[in-house]
C-alpha atoms as a PDB file:
ATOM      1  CA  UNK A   1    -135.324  37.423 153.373  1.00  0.00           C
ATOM      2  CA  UNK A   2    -134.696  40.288 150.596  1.00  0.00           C
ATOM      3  CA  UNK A   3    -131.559  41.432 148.616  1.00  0.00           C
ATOM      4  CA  UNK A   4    -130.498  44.851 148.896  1.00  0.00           C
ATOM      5  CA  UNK A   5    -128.215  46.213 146.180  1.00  0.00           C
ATOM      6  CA  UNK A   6    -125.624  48.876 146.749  1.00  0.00           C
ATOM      7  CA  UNK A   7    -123.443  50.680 144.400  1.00  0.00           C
ATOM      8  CA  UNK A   8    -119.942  51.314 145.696  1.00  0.00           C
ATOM      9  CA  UNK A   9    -117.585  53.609 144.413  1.00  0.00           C
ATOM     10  CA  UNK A  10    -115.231  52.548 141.367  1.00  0.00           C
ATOM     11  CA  UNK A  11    -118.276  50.252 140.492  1.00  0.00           C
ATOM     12  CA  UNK A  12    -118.225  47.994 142.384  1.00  0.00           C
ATOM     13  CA  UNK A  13    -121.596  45.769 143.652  1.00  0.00           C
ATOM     14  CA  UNK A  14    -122.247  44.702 147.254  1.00  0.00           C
ATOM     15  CA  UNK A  15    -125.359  42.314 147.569  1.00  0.00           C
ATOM     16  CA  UNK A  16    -126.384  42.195 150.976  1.00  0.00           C
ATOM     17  CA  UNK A  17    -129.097  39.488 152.064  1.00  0.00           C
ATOM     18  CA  UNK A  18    -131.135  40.674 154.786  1.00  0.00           C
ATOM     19  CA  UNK A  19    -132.552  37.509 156.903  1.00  0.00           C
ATOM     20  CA  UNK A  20    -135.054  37.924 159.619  1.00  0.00           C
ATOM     21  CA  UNK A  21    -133.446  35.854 162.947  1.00  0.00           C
ATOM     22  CA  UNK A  22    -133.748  36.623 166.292  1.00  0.00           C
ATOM     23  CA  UNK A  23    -130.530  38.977 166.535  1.00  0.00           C
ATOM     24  CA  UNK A  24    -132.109  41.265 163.824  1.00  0.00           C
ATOM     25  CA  UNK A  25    -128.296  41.073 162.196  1.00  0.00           C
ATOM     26  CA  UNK A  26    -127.886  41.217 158.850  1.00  0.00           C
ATOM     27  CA  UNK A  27    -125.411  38.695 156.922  1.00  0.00           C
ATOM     28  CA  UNK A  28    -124.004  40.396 154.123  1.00  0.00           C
ATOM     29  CA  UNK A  29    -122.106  38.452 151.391  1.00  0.00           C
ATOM     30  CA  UNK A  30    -119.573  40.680 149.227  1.00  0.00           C
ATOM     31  CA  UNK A  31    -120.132  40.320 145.771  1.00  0.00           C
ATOM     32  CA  UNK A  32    -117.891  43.455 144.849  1.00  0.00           C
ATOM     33  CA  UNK A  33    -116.113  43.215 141.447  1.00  0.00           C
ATOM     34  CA  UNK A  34    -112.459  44.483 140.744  1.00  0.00           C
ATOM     35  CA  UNK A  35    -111.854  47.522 139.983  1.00  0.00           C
ATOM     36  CA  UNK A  36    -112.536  48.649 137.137  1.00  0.00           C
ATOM     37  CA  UNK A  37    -110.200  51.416 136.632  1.00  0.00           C
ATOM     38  CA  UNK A  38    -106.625  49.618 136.201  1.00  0.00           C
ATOM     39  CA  UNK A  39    -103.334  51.199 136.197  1.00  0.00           C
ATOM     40  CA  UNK A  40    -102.112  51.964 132.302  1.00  0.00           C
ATOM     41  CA  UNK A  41     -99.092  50.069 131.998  1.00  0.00           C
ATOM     42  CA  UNK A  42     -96.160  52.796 131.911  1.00  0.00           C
ATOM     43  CA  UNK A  43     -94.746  53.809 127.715  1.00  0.00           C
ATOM     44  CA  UNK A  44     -91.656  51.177 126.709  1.00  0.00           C
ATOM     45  CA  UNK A  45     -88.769  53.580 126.661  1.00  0.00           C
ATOM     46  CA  UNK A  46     -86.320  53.379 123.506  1.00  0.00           C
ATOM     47  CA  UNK A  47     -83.525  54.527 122.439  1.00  0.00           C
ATOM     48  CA  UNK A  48     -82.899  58.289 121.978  1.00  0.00           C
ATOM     49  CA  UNK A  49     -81.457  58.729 118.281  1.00  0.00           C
ATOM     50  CA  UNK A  50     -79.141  61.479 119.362  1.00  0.00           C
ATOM     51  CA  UNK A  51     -77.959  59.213 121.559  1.00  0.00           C
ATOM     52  CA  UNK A  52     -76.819  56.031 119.503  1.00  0.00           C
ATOM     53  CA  UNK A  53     -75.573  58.239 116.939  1.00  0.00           C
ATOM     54  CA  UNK A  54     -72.328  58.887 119.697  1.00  0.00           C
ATOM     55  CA  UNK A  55     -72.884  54.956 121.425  1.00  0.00           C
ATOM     56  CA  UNK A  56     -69.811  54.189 118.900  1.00  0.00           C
ATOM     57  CA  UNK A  57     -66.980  56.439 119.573  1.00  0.00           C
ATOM     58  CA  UNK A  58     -65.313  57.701 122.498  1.00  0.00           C
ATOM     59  CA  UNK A  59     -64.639  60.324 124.667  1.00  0.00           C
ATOM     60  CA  UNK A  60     -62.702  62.740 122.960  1.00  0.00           C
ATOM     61  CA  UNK A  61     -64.041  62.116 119.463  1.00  0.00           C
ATOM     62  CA  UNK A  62     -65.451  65.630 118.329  1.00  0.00           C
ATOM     63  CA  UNK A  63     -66.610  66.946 115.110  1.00  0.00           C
ATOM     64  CA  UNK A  64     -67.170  70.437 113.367  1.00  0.00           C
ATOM     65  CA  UNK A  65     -69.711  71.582 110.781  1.00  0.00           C
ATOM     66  CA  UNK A  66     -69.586  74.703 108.709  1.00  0.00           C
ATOM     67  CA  UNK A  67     -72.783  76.651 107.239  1.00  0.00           C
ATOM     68  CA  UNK A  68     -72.892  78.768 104.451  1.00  0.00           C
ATOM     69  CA  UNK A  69     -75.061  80.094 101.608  1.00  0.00           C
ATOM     70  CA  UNK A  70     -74.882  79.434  97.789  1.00  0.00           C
ATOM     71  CA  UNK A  71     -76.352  82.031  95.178  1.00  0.00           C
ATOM     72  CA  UNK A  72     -76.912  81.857  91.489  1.00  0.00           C
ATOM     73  CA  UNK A  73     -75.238  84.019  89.771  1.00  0.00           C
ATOM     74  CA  UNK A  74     -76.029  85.437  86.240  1.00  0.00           C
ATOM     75  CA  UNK A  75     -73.971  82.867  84.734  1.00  0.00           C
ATOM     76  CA  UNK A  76     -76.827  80.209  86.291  1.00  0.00           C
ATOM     77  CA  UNK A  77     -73.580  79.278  88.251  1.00  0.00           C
ATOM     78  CA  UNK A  78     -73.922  78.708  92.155  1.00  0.00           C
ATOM     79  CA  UNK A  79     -71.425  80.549  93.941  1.00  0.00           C
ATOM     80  CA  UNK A  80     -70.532  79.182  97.675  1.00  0.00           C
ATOM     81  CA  UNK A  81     -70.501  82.661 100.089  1.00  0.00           C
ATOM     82  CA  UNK A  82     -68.152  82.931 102.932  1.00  0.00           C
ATOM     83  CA  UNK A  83     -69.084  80.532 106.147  1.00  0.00           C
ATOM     84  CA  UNK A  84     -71.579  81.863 108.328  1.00  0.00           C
ATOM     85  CA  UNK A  85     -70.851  79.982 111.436  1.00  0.00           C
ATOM     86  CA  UNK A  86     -68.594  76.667 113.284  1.00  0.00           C
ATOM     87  CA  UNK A  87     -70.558  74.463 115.266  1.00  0.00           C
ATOM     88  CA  UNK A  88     -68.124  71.480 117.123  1.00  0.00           C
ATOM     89  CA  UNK A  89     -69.473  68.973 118.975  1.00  0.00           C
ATOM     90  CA  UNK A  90     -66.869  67.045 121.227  1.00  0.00           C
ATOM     91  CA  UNK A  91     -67.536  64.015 123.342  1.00  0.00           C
ATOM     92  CA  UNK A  92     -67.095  63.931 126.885  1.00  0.00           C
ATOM     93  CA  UNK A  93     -68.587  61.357 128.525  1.00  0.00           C
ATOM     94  CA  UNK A  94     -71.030  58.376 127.111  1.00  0.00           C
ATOM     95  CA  UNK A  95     -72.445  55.117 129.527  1.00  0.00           C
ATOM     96  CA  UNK A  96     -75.647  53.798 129.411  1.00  0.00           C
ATOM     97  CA  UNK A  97     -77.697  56.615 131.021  1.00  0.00           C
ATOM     98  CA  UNK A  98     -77.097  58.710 128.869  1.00  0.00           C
ATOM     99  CA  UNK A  99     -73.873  61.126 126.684  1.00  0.00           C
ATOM    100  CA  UNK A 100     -72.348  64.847 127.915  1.00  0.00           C
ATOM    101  CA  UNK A 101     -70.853  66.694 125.243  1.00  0.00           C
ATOM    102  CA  UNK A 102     -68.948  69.954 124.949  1.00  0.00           C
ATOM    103  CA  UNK A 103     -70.495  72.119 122.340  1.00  0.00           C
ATOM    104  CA  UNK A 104     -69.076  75.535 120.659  1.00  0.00           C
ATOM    105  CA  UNK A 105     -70.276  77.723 118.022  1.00  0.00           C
ATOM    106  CA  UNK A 106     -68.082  80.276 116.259  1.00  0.00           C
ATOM    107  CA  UNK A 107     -70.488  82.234 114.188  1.00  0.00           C
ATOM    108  CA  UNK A 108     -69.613  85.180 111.544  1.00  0.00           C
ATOM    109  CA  UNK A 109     -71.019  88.384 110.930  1.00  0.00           C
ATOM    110  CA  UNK A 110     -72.576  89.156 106.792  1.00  0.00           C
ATOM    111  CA  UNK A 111     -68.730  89.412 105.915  1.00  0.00           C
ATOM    112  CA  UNK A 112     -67.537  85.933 106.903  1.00  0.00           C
ATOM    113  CA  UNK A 113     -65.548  87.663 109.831  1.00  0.00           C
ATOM    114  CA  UNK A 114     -65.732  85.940 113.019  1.00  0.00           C
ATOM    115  CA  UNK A 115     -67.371  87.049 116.346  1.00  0.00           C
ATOM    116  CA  UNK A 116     -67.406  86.309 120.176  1.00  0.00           C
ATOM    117  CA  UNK A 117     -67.705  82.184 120.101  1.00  0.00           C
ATOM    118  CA  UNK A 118     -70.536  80.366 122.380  1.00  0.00           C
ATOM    119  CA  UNK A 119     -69.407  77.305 124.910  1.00  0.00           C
ATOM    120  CA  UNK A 120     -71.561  75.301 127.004  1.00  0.00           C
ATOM    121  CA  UNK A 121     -72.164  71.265 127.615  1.00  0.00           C
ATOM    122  CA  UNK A 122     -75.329  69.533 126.778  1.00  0.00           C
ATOM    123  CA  UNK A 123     -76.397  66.231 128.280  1.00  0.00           C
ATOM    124  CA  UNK A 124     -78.377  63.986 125.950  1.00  0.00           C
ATOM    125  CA  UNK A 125     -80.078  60.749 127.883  1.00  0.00           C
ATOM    126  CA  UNK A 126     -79.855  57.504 126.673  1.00  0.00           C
ATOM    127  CA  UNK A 127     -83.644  57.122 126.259  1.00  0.00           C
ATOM    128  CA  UNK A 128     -87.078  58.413 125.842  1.00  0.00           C
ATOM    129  CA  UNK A 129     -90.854  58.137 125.585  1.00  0.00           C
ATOM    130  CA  UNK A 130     -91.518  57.857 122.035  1.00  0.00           C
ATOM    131  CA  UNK A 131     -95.140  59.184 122.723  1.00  0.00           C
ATOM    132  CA  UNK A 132     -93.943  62.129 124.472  1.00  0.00           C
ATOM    133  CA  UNK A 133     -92.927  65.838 122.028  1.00  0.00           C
ATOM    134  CA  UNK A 134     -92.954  67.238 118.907  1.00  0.00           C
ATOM    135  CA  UNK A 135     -91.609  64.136 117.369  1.00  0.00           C
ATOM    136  CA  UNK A 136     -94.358  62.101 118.482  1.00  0.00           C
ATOM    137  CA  UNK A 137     -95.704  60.002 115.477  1.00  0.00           C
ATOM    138  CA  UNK A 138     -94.249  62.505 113.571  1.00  0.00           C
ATOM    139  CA  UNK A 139     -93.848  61.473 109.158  1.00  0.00           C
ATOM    140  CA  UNK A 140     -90.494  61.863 108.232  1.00  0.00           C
ATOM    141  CA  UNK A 141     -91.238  64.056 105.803  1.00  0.00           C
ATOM    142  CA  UNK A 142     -92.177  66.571 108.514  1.00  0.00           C
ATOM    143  CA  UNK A 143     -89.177  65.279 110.592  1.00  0.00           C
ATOM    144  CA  UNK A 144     -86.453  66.662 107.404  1.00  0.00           C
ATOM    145  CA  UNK A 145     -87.484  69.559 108.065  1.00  0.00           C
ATOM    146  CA  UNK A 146     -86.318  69.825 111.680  1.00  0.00           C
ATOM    147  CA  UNK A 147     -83.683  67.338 112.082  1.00  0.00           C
ATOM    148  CA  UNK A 148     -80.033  68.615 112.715  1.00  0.00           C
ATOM    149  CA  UNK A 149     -79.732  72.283 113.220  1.00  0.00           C
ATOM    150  CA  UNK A 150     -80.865  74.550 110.747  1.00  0.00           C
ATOM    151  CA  UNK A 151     -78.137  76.834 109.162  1.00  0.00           C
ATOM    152  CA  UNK A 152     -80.778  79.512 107.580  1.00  0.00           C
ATOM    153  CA  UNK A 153     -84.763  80.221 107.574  1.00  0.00           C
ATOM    154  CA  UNK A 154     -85.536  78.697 104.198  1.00  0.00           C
ATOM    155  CA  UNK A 155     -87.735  76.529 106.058  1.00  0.00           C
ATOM    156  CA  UNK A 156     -90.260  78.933 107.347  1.00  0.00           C
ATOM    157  CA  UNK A 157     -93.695  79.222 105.400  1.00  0.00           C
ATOM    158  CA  UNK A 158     -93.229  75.560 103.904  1.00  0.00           C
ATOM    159  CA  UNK A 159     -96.510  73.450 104.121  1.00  0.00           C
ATOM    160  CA  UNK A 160     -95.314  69.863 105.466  1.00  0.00           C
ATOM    161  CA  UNK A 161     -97.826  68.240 102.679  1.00  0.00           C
ATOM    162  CA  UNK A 162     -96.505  64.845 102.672  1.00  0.00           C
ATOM    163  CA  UNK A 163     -95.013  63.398  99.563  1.00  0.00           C
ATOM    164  CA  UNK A 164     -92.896  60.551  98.602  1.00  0.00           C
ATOM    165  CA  UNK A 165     -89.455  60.915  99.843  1.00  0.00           C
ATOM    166  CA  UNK A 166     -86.492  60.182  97.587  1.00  0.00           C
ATOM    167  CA  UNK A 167     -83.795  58.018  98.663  1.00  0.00           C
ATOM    168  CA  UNK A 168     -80.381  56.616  97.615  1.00  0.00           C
ATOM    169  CA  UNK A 169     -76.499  56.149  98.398  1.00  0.00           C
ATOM    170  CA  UNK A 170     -73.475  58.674  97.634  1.00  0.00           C
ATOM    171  CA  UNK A 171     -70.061  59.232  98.589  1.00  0.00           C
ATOM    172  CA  UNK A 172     -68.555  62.251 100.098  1.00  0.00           C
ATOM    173  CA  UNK A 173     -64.858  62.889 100.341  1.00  0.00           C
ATOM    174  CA  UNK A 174     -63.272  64.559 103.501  1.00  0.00           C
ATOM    175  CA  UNK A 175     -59.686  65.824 104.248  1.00  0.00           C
ATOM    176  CA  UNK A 176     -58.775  62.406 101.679  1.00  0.00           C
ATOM    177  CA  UNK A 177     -61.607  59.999 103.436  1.00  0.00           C
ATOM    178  CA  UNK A 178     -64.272  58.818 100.892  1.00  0.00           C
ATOM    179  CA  UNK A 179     -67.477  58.270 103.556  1.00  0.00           C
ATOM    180  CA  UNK A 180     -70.114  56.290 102.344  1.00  0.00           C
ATOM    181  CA  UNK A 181     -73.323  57.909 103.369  1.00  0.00           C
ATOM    182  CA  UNK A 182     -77.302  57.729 102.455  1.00  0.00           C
ATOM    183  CA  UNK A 183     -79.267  60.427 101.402  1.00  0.00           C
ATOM    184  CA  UNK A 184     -82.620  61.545 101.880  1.00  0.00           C
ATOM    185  CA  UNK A 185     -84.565  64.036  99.545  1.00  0.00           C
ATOM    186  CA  UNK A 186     -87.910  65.681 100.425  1.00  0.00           C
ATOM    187  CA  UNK A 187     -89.677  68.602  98.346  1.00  0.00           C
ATOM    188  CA  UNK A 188     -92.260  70.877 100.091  1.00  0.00           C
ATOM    189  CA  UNK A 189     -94.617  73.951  99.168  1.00  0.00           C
ATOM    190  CA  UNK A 190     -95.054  77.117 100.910  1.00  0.00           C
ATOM    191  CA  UNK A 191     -98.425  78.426 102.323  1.00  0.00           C
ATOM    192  CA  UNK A 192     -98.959  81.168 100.577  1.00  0.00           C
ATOM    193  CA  UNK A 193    -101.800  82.547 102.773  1.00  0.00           C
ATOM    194  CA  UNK A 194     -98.895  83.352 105.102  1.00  0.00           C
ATOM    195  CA  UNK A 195     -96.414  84.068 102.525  1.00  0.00           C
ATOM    196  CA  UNK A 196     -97.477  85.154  99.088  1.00  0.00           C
ATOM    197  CA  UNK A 197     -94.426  86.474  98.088  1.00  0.00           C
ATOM    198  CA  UNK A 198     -92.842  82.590  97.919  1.00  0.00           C
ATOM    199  CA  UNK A 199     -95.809  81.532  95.781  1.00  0.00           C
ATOM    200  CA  UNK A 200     -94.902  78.864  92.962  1.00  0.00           C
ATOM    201  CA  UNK A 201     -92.168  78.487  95.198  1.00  0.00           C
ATOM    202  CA  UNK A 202     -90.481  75.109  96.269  1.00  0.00           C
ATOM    203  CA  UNK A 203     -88.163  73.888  99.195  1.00  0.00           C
ATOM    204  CA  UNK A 204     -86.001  70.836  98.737  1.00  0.00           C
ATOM    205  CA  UNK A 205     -84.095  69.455 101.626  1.00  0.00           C
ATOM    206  CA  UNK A 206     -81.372  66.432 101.151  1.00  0.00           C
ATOM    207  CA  UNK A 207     -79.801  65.187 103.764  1.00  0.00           C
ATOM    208  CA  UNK A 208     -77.004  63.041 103.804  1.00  0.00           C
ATOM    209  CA  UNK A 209     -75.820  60.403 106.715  1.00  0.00           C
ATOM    210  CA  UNK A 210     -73.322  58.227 108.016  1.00  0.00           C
ATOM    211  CA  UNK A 211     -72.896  56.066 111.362  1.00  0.00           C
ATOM    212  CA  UNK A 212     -69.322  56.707 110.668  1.00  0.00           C
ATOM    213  CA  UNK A 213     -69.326  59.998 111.609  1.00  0.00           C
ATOM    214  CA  UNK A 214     -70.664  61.023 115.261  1.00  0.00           C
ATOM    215  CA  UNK A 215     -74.333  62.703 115.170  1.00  0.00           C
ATOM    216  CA  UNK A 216     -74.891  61.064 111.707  1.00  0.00           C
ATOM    217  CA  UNK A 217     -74.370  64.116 109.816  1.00  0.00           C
ATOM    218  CA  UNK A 218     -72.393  64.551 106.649  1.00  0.00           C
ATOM    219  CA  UNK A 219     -73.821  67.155 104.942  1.00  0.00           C
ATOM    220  CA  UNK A 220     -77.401  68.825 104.723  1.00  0.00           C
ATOM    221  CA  UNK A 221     -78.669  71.509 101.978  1.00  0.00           C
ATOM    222  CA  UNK A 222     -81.680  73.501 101.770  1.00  0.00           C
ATOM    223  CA  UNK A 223     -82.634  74.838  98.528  1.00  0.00           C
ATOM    224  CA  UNK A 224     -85.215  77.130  97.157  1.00  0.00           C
ATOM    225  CA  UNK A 225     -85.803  78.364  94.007  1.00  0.00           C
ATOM    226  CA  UNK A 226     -88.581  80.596  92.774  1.00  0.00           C
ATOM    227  CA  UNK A 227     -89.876  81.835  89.490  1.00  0.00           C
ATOM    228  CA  UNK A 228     -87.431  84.428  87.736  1.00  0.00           C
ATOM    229  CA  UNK A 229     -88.801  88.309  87.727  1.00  0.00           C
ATOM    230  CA  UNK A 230     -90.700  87.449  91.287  1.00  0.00           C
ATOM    231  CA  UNK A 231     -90.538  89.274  94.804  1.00  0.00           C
ATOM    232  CA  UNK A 232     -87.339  86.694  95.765  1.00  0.00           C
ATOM    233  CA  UNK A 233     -84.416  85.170  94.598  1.00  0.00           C
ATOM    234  CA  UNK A 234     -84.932  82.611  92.077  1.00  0.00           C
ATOM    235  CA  UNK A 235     -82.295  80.271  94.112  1.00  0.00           C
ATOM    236  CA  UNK A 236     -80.715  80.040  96.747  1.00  0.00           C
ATOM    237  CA  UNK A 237     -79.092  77.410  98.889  1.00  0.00           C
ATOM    238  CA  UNK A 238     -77.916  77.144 102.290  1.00  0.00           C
ATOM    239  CA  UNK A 239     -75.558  74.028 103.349  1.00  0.00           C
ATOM    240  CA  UNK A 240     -74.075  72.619 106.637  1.00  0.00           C
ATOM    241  CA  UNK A 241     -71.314  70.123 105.363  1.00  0.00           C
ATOM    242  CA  UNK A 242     -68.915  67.881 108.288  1.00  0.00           C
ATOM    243  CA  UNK A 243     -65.353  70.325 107.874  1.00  0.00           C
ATOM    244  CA  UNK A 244     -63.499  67.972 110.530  1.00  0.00           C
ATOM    245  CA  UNK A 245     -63.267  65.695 112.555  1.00  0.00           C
ATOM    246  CA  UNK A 246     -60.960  64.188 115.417  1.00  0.00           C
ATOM    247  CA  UNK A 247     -60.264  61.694 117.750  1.00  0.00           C
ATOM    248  CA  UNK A 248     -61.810  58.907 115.235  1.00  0.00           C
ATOM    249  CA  UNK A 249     -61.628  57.358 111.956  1.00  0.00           C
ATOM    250  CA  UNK A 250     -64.464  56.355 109.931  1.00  0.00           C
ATOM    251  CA  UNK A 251     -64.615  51.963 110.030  1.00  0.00           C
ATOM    252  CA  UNK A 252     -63.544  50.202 107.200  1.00  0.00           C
ATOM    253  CA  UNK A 253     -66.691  48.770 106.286  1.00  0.00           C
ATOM    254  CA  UNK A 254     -68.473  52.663 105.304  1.00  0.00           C
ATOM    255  CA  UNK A 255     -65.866  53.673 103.230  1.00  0.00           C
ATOM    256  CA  UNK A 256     -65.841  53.262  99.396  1.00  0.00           C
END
């Protein structure tokens, strides 16, 4: 009698004894191990943030943002320009697979006067690999950068370097509604092998939030200011602030 070892595929061992009897047959005894290779278990899904920032409200509840820019003047004053652009957001439908909203943008040309407006609907589903896209174990630091839309290009160059993030609590007053929000501050660099005209330059974005208010938002600046007699401006600011809102009001327990 002798053992004969073959390799199968995935790794697997058959050990086959080999007898001599009168048949000349061969009894083989399966030794063959599981497979190695087992399925990887599929990502736990949660919660898409875009989502549970509607999960509250209803359909019908819609609000509108306005973006503009801020300049010093010579005074060292900031002066607000005229509003670049209207973006609404109104809510359409919400279950648990996922929200539909209607979305329009009414943006303005240099002189704050208003051109052709944009309409379409965007579906936003209730979940999402957290493992999966851009976001993907992303700091927050180099989240602030991205999160909301951006209402100018301040952001481009900046060096996502992370540092500690400043945090606190504030309250903003709307159309006679004090909304209790929290704020986020984060200050950046800019690479100035790409851009050497914004060296000793700085970036500081602060957002502010609210679950009061449908997507979250309550106002966002972007501010950079530069040394005086350089290549840019030695501040500037660009701001999305909430204008309006409808079809809600704020719970009792935000407000201040």
């Amino acid at each position: 009698m002798r053992q004969t070892v073959i390799l199968l595929l995935g790794g697997c061992v058959l050990s086959v004894l080999l007898m001599s009897v009168p048949s000349h047959r061969a009894l083989a005894v399966d030794e063959c191990c599981a497979t190695e290779a087992t399925a990887k278990p599929a990502a736990a899904l949660v919660d898409r943030p875009e989502y549970l920032a509607w999960k509250n409200f209803s359909p019908g509840a819609k609000v509108v943002y306005a973006a503009r820019y801020w300049n010093l003047t010579g005074s060292n004053n900031f002066v607000a320009g005229p509003i670049t652009s209207l973006n609404a957001y109104q809510l359409r439908v919400i279950n648990a697979e996922g929200v539909r909203l209607w979305f329009s943008q009414a943006p303005t040309d240099r002189y704050g006067r208003p051109m052709p407006p944009n309409e379409w609907e965007e579906t936003i589903a209730a979940q999402y690999d957290p493992n999966v896209g851009l976001s993907a174990n992303q700091s927050r630091y180099a989240q602030l950068l991205t999160v909301f839309q951006q209402a100018g290009n301040l952001a481009m160059g900046v060096q996502p370097k992370p540092r500690p993030i400043e945090t606190g609590e504030d309250t903003i007053e709307l159309n006679g509604v004090r909304i209790a929000t929290q704020w986020e501050s984060a200050t950046y660099e800019y690479d100035t092998s790409v851009w050497p005209t914004f060296k000793n330059c700085r970036l500081v974005i602060k957002l502010w939030t609210s679950a009061a208010v449908p997507t979250g938002l309550v106002r966002k600046t972007e501010e950079r200011t530069c040394p005086l007699g350089g290549d840019q401006l030695a501040r500037v600011m660009v701001e999305t602030y909430l204008q309006s809102f409808e079809g809600f009001t704020p719970t009792a327990s935000t407000l201040r």
